[in-house]
C-alpha atoms as a PDB file:
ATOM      1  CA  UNK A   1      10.788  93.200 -85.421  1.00  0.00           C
ATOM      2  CA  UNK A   2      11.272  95.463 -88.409  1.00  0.00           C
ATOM      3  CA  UNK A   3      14.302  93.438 -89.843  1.00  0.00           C
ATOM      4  CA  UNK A   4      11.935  90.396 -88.978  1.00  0.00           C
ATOM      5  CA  UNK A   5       8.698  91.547 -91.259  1.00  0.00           C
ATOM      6  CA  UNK A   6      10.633  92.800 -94.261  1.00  0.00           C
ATOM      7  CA  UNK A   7      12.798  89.036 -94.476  1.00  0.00           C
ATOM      8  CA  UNK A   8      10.064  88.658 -97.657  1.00  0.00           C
ATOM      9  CA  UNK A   9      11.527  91.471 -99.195  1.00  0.00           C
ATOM     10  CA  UNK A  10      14.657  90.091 -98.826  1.00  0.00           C
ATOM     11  CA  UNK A  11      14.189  86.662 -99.933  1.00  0.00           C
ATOM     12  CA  UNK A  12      12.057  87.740-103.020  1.00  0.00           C
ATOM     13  CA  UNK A  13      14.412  90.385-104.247  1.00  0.00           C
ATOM     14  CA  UNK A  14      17.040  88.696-104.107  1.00  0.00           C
ATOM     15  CA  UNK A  15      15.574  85.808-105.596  1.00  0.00           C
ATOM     16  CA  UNK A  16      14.311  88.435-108.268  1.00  0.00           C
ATOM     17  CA  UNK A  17      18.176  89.839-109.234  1.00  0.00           C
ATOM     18  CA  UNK A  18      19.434  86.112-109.158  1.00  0.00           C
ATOM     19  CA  UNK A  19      17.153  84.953-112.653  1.00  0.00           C
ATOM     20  CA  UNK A  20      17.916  88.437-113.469  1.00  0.00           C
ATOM     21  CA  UNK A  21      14.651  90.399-113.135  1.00  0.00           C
ATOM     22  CA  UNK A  22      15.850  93.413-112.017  1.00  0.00           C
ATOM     23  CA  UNK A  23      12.422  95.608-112.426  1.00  0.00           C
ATOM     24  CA  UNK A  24      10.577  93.218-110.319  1.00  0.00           C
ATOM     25  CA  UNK A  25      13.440  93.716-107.313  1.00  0.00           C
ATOM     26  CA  UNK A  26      13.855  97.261-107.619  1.00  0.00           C
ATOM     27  CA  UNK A  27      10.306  97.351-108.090  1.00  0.00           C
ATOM     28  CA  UNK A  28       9.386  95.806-105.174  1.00  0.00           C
ATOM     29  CA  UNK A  29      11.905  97.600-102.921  1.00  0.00           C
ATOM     30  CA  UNK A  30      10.683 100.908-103.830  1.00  0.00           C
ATOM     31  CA  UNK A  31       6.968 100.406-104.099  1.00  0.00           C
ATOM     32  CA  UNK A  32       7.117  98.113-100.801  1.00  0.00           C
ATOM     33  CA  UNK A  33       8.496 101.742 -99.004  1.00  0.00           C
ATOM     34  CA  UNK A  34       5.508 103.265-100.675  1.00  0.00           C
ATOM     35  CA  UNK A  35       3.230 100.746 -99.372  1.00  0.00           C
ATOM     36  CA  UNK A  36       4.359 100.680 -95.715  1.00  0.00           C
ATOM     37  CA  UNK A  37       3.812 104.684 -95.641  1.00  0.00           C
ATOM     38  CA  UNK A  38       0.961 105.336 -98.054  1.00  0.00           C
ATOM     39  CA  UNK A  39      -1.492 101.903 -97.127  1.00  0.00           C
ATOM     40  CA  UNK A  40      -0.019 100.751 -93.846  1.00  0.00           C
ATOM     41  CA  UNK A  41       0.565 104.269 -92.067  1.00  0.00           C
ATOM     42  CA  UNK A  42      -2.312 105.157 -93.735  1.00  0.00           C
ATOM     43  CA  UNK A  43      -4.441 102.705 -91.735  1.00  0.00           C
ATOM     44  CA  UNK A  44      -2.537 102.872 -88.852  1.00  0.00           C
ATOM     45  CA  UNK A  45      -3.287 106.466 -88.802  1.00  0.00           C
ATOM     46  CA  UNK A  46      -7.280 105.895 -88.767  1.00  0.00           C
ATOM     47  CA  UNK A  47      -6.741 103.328 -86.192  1.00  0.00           C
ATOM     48  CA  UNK A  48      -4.859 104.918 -83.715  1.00  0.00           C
ATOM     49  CA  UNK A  49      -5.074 109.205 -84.928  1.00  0.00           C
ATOM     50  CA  UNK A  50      -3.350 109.996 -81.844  1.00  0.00           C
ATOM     51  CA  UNK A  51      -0.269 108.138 -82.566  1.00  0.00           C
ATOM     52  CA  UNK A  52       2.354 110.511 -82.189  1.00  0.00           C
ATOM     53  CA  UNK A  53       0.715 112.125 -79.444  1.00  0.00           C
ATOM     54  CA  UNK A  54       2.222 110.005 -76.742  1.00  0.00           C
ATOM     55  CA  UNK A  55       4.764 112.144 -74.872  1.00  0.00           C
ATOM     56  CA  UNK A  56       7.049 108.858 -74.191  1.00  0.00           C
ATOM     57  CA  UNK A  57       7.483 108.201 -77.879  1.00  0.00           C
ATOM     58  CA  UNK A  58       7.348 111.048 -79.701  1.00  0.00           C
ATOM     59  CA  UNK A  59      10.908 112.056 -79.285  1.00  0.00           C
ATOM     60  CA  UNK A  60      12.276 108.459 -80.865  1.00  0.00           C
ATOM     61  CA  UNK A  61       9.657 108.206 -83.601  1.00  0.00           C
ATOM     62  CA  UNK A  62      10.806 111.836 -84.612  1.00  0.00           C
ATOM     63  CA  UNK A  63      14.441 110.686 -84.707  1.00  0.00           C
ATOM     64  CA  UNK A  64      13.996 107.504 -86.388  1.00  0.00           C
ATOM     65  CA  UNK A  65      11.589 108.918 -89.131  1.00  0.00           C
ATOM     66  CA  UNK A  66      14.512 111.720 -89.766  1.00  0.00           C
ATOM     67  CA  UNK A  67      16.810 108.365 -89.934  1.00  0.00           C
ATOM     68  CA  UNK A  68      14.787 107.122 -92.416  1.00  0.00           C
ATOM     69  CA  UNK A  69      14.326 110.073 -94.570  1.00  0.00           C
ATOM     70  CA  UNK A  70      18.604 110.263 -94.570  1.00  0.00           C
ATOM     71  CA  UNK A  71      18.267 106.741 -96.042  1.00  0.00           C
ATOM     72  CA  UNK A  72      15.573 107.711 -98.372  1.00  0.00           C
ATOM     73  CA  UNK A  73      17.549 110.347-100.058  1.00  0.00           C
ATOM     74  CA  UNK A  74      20.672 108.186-100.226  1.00  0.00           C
ATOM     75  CA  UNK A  75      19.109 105.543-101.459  1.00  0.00           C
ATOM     76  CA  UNK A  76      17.518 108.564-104.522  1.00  0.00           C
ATOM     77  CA  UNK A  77      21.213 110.054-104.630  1.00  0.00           C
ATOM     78  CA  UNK A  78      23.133 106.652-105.151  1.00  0.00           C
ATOM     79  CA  UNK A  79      19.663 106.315-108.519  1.00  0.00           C
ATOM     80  CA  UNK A  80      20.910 108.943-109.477  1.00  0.00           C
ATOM     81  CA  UNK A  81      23.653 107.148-110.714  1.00  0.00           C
ATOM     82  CA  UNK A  82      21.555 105.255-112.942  1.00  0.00           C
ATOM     83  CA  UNK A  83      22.611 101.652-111.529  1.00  0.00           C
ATOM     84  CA  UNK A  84      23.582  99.878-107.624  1.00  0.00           C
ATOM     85  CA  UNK A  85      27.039  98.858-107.807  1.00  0.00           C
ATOM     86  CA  UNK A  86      30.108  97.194-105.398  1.00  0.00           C
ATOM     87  CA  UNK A  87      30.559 100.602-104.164  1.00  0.00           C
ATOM     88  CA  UNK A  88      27.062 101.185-103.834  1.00  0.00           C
ATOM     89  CA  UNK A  89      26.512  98.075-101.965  1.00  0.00           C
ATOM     90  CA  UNK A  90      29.647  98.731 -99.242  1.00  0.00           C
ATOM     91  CA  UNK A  91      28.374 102.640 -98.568  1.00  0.00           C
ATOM     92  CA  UNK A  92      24.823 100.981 -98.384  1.00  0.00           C
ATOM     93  CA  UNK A  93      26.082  98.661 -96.001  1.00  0.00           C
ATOM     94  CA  UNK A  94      28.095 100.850 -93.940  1.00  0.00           C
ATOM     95  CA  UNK A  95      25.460 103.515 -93.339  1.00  0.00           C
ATOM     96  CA  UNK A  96      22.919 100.896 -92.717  1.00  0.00           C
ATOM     97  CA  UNK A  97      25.360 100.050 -89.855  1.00  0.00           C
ATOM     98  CA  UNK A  98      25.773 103.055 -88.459  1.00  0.00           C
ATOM     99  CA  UNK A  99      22.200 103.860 -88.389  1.00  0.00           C
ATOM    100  CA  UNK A 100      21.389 100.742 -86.806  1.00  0.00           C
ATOM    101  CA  UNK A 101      24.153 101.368 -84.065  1.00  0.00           C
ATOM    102  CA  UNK A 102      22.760 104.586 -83.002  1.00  0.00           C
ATOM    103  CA  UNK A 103      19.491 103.100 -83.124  1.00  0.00           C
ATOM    104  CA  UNK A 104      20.451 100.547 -80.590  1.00  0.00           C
ATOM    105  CA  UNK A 105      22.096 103.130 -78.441  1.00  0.00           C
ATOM    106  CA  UNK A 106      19.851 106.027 -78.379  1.00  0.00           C
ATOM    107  CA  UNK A 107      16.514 103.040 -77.542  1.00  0.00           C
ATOM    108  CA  UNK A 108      18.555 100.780 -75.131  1.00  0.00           C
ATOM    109  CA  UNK A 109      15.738 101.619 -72.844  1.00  0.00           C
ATOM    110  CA  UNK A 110      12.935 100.591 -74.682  1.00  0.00           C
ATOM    111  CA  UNK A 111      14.428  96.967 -74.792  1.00  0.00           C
ATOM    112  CA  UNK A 112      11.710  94.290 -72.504  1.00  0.00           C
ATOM    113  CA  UNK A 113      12.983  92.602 -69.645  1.00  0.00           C
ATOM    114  CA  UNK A 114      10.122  90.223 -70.379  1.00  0.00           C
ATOM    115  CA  UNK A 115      10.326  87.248 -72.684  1.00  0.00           C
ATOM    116  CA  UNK A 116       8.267  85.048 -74.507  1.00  0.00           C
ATOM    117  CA  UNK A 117       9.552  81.366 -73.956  1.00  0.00           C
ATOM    118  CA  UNK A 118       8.391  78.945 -77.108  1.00  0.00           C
ATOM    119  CA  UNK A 119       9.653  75.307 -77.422  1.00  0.00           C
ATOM    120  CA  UNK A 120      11.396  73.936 -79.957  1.00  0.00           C
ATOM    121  CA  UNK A 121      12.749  77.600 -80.786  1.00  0.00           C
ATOM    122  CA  UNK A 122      15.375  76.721 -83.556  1.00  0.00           C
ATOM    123  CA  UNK A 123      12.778  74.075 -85.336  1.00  0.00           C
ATOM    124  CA  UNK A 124      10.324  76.965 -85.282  1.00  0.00           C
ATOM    125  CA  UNK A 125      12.877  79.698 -86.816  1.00  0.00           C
ATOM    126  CA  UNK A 126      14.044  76.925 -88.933  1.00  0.00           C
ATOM    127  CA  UNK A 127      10.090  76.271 -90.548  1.00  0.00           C
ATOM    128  CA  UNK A 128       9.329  79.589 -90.440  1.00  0.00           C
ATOM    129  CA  UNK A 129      12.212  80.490 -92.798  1.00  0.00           C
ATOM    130  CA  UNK A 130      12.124  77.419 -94.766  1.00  0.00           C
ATOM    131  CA  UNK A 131       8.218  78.701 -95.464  1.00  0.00           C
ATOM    132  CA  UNK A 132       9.185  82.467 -96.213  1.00  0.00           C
ATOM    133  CA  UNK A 133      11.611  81.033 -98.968  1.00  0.00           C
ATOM    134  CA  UNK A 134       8.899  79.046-100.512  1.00  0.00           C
ATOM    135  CA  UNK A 135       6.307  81.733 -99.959  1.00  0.00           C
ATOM    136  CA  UNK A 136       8.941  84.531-102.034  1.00  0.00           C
ATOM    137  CA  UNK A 137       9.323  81.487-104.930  1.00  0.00           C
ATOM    138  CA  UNK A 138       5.676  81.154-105.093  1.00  0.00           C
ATOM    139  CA  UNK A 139       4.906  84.760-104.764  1.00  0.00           C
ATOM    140  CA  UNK A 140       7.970  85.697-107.749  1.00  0.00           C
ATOM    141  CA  UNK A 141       6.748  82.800-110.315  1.00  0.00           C
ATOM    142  CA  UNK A 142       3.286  84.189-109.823  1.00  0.00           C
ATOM    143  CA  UNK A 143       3.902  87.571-110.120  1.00  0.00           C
ATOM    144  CA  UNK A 144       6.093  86.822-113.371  1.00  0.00           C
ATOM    145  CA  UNK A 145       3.414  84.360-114.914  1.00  0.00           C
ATOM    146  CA  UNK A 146       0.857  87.256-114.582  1.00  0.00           C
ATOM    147  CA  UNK A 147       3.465  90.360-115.972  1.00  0.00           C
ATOM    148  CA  UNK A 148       3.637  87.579-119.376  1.00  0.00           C
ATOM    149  CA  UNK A 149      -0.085  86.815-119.629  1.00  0.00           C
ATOM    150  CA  UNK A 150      -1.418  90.333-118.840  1.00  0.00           C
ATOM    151  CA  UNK A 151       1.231  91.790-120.814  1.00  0.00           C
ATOM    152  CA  UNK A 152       2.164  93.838-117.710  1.00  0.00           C
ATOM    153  CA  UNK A 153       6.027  95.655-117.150  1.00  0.00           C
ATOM    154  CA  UNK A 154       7.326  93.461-114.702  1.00  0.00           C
ATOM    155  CA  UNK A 155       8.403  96.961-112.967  1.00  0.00           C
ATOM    156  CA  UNK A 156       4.617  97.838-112.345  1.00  0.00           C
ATOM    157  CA  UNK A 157       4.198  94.473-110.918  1.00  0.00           C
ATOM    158  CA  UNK A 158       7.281  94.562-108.648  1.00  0.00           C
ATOM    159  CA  UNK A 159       5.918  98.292-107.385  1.00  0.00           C
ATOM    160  CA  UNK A 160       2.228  96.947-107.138  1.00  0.00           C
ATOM    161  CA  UNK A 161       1.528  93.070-106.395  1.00  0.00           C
ATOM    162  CA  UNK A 162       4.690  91.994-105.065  1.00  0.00           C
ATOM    163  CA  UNK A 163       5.390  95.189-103.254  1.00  0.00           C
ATOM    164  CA  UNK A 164       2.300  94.904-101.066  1.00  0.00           C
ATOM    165  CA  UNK A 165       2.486  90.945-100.886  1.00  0.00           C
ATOM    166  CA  UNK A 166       5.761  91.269 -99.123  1.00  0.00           C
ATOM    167  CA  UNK A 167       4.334  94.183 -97.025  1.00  0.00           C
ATOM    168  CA  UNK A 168       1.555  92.119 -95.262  1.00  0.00           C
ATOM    169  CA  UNK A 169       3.808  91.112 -92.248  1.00  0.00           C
ATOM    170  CA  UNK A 170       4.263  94.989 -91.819  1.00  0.00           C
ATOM    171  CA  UNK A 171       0.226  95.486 -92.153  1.00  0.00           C
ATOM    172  CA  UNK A 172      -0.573  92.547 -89.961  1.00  0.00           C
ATOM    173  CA  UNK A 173       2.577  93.481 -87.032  1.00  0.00           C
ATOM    174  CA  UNK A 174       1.832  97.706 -86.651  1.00  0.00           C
ATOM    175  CA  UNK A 175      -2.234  97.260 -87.005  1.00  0.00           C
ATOM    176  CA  UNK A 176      -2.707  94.762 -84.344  1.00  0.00           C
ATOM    177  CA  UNK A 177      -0.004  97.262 -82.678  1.00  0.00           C
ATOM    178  CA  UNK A 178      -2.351 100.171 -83.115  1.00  0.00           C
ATOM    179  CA  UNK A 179      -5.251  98.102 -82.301  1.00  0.00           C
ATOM    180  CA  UNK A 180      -3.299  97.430 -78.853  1.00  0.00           C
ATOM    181  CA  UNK A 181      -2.544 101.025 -78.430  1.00  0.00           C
ATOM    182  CA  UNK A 182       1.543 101.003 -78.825  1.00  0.00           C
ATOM    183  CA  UNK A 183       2.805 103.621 -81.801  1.00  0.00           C
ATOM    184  CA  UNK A 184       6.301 102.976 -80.734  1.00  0.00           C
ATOM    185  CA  UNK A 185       6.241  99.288 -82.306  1.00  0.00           C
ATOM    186  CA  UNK A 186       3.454 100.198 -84.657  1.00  0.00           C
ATOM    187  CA  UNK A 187       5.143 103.475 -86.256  1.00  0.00           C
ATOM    188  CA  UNK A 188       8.783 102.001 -85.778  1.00  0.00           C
ATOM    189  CA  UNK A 189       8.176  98.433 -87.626  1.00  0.00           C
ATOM    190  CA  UNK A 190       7.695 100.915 -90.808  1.00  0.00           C
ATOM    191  CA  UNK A 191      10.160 102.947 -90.416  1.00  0.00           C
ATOM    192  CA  UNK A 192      12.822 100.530 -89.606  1.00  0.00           C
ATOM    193  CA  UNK A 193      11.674  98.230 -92.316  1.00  0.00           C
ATOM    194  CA  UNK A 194      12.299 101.010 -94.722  1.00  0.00           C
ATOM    195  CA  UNK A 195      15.814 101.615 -93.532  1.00  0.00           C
ATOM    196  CA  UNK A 196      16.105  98.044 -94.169  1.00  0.00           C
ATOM    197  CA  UNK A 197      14.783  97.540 -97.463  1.00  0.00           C
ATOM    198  CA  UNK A 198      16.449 100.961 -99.320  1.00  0.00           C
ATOM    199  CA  UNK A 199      19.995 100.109 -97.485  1.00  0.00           C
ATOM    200  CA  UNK A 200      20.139  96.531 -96.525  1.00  0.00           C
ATOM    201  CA  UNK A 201      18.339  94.731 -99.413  1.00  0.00           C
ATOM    202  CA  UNK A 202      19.864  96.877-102.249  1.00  0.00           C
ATOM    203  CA  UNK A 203      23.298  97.215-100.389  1.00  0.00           C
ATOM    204  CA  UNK A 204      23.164  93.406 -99.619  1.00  0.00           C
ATOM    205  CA  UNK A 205      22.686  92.328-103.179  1.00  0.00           C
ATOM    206  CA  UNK A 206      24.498  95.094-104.688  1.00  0.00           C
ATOM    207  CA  UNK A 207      27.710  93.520-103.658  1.00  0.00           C
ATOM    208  CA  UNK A 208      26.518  90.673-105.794  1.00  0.00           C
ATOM    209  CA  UNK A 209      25.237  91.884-108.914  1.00  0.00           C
ATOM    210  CA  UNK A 210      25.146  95.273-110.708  1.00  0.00           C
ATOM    211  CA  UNK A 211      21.076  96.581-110.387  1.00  0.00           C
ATOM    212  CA  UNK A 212      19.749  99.326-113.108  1.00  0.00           C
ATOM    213  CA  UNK A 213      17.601 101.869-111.531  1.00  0.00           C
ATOM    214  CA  UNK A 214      14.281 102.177-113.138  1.00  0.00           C
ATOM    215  CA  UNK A 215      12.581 105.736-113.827  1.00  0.00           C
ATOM    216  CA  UNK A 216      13.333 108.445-111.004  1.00  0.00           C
ATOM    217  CA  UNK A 217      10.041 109.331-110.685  1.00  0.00           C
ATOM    218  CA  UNK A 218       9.416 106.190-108.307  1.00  0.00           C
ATOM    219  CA  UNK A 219      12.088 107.206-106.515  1.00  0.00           C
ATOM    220  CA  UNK A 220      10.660 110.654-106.677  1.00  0.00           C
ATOM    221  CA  UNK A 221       7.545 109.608-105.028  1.00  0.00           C
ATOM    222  CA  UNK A 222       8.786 106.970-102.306  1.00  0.00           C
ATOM    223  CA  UNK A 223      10.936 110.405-101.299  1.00  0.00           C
ATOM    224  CA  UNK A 224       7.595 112.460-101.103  1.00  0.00           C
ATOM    225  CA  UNK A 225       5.490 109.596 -99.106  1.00  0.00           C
ATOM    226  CA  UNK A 226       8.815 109.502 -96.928  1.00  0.00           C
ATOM    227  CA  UNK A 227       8.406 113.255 -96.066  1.00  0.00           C
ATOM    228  CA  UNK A 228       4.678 112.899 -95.624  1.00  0.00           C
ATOM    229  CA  UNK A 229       6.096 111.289 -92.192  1.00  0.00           C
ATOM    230  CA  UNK A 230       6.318 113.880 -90.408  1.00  0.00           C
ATOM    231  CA  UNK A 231       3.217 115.086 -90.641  1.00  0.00           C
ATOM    232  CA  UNK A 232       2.833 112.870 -87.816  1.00  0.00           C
ATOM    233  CA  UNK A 233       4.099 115.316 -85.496  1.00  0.00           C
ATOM    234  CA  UNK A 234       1.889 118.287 -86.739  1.00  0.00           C
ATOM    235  CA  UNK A 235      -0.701 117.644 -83.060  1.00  0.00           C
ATOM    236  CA  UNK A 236      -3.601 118.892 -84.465  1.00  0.00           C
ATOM    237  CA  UNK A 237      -3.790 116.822 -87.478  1.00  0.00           C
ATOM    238  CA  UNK A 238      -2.327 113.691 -86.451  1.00  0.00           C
ATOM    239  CA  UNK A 239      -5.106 113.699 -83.758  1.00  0.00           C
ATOM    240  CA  UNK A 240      -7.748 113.822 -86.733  1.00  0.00           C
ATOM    241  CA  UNK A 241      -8.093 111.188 -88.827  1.00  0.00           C
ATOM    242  CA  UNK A 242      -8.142 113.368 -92.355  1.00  0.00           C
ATOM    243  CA  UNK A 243      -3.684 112.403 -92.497  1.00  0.00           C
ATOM    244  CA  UNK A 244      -4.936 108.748 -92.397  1.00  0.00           C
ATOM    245  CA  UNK A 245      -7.353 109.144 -95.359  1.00  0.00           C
ATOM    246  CA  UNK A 246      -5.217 111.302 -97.148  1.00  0.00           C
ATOM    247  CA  UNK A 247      -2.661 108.480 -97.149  1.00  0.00           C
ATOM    248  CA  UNK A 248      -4.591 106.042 -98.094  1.00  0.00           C
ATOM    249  CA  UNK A 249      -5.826 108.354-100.845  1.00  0.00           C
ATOM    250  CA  UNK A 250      -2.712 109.088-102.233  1.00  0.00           C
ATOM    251  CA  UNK A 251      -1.581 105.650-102.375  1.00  0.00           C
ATOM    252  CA  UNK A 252      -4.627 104.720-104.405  1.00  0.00           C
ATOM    253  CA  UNK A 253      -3.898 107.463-106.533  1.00  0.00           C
ATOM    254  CA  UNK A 254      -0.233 105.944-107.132  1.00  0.00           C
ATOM    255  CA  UNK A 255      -1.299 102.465-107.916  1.00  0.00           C
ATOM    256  CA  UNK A 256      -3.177 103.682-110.561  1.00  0.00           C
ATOM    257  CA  UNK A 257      -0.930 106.438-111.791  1.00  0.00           C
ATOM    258  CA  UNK A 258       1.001 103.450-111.821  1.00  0.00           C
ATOM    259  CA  UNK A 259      -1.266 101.047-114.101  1.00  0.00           C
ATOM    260  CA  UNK A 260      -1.756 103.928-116.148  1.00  0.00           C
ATOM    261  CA  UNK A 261      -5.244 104.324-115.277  1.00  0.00           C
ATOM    262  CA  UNK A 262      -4.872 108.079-114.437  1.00  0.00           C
END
């Protein structure tokens, strides 16, 4: 489901590195990790306060969130660097594997016996990917036409507008999931989209092109909204609704740290 929501990010950043805008790809990578943490936890978080609470999946979301933070700070180690490269792409790849592997052995159990039977099933995958492509063109010559005529860095843009237009499958897939009262798909959609974006995306395309990093501080703060994860597992104020606001607080704080409005 995760690897499902983030196929925008996919399509547009890669579309993004092809006509050579790398600020808007990077840019969207990183501040779509913000966004899933900072807006969509941050909701999910007044919508369901207890999330973490749940005996059943505490354990997993605990282990997948420290899975995430290890791809966080590879992801911030690899910056370092100053650019994504062949070799960055294959360790990328590689890790993204092997953290995918033990995610489908340690959560075997969680897999449903019960199915969902559509017709037409490969017409349906078919349109629905034929309709994200043109959705990331649409979204990418937008997002470039309004960088030009509001004089805007197209790396603000890529960590603002695009960031959260490719997040809205994540918003729309773990609130109804808090709504229905099930953290494990609402709390693991973000963090395994995450894993996907930092690793997948970036290693994916790294093989492809060489990507410049922009400014560490991004990086800096996708690695502090990371770590704000866990305060998930602190009972008494994941039960309270005060993380969720404070979330949502800091992320506002972000975008216009990022606009250059504070």
């Amino acid at each position: 489901m995760a690897f499902g929501t983030s196929l925008p990010e996919l399509v547009v950043t890669s579309e993004a590195f092809r006509r050579g805008n790398y600020a808007i790809g990077t840019g969207n990578i990183i501040g779509s990790t913000i966004a899933n943490i900072g807006l969509i936890l941050g909701i999910v978080g007044l919508l369901m306060p207890s999330v973490c609470t749940v005996p059943a999946s505490r354990l997993r979301l605990l282990e997948n969130a420290l899975l995430t933070l290890a791809a966080t700070l590879i992801f911030v180690l690899f910056a370092v660097r100053g650019f994504f490269d062949f070799l960055s792409g294959m360790v990328f790849l590689v890790i993204f594997a092997l953290i995918l592997y033990r995610m489908l052995i340690h959560n075997a159990e969680m897999v449903s016996s019960s199915t969902t039977s559509i017709r037409y099933p490969l017409l349906v995958t078919i349109a629905g990917l034929a309709m994200v492509v043109i959705g990331a063109e649409l979204l990418l010559a937008g997002a470039e036409t309004i960088a030009t005529i509001l004089s805007i860095p197209p790396l603000v843009i890529g960590l603002s507008m695009v960031a959260v237009g490719t997040s809205l499958p994540e918003l729309a897939t773990s609130v109804v999931a808090a709504i229905q009262k099930s953290p494990g798909i609402s709390i693991g959609n973000i963090l395994g989209s995450n894993s996907f974006n930092l690793l997948f995306v970036i290693g994916l395309n790294s093989l492809f092109f060489t990507i410049p990093v922009p400014e560490m501080k991004d990086s800096i703060v996708m690695t502090v909204f990371t770590m704000a994860i866990f305060v998930l597992f602190i009972r008494k104020i994941c039960e309270t609704r005060v993380w969720g606001i404070m979330l949502l607080g800091a992320y506002l704080v972000y975008i216009l740290f990022v606009y250059g409005i504070v």
